[in-house]
Protein backbone atom coordinates (compact mmCIF):
# COMPACT_ATOMS: atom_id res chain seq x y z
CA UNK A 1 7.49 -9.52 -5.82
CA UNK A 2 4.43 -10.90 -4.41
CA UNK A 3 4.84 -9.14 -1.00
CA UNK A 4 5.27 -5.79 -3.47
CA UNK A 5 1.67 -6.66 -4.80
CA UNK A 6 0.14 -7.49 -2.07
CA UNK A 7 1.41 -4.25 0.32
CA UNK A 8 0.13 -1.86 -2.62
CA UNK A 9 -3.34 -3.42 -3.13
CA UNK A 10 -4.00 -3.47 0.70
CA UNK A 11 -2.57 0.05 0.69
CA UNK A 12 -4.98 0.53 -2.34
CA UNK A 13 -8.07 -0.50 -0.30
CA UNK A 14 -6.65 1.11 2.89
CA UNK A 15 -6.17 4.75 1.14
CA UNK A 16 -9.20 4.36 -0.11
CA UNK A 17 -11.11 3.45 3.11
CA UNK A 18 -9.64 6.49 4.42
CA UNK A 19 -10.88 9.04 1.88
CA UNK A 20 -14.42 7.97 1.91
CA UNK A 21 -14.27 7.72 5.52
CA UNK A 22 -13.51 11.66 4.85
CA UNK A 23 -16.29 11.83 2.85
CA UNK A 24 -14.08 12.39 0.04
CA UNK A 25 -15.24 12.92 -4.16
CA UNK A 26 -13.59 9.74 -6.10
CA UNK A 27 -11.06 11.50 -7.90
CA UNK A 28 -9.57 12.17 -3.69
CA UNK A 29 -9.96 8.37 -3.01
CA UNK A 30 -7.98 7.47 -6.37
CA UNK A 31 -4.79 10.07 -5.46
CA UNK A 32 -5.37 8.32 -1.88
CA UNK A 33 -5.38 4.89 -2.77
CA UNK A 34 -2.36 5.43 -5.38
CA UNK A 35 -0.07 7.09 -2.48
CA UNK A 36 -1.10 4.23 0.38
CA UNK A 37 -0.93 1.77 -2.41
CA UNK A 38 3.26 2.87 -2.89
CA UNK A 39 4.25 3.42 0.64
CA UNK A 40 2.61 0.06 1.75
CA UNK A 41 4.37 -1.92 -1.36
CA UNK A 42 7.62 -0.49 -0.75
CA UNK A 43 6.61 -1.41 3.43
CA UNK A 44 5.90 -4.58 2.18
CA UNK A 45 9.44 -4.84 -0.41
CA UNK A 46 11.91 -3.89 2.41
CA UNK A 47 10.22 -6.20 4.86
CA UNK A 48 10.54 -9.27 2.25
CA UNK A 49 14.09 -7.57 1.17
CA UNK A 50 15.06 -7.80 5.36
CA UNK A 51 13.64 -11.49 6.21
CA UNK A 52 15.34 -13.10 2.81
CA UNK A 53 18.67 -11.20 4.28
CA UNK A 54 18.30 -12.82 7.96
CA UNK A 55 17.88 -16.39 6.49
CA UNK A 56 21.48 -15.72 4.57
């Protein structure tokens, strides 16, 4: 769960790097920062999900 966390709020902060790098209005940096921060905690779930399998 913690991986989960910490993918999305990296993600978060990623996305939204991006957008104001784009010179983008905040309302663009919050839709980024919501769609990094789920594709880098699910990143971040399945990589946690594949090491805990490897050690079984």
């Amino acid at each position: 769960m913690t991986g989960f966390l910490m993918g999305a709020a990296f993600g978060a902060l990623f996305g939204t790097a991006v957008m104001w790098r784009r010179g983008g209005n905040k309302k663009d940096m919050g839709q980024y920062a919501v769609g990094f921060g789920i594709f880098f905690g699910f990143v971040a779930l399945f990589i946690t999900i594949f090491i805990a399998r490897q050690g079984a």
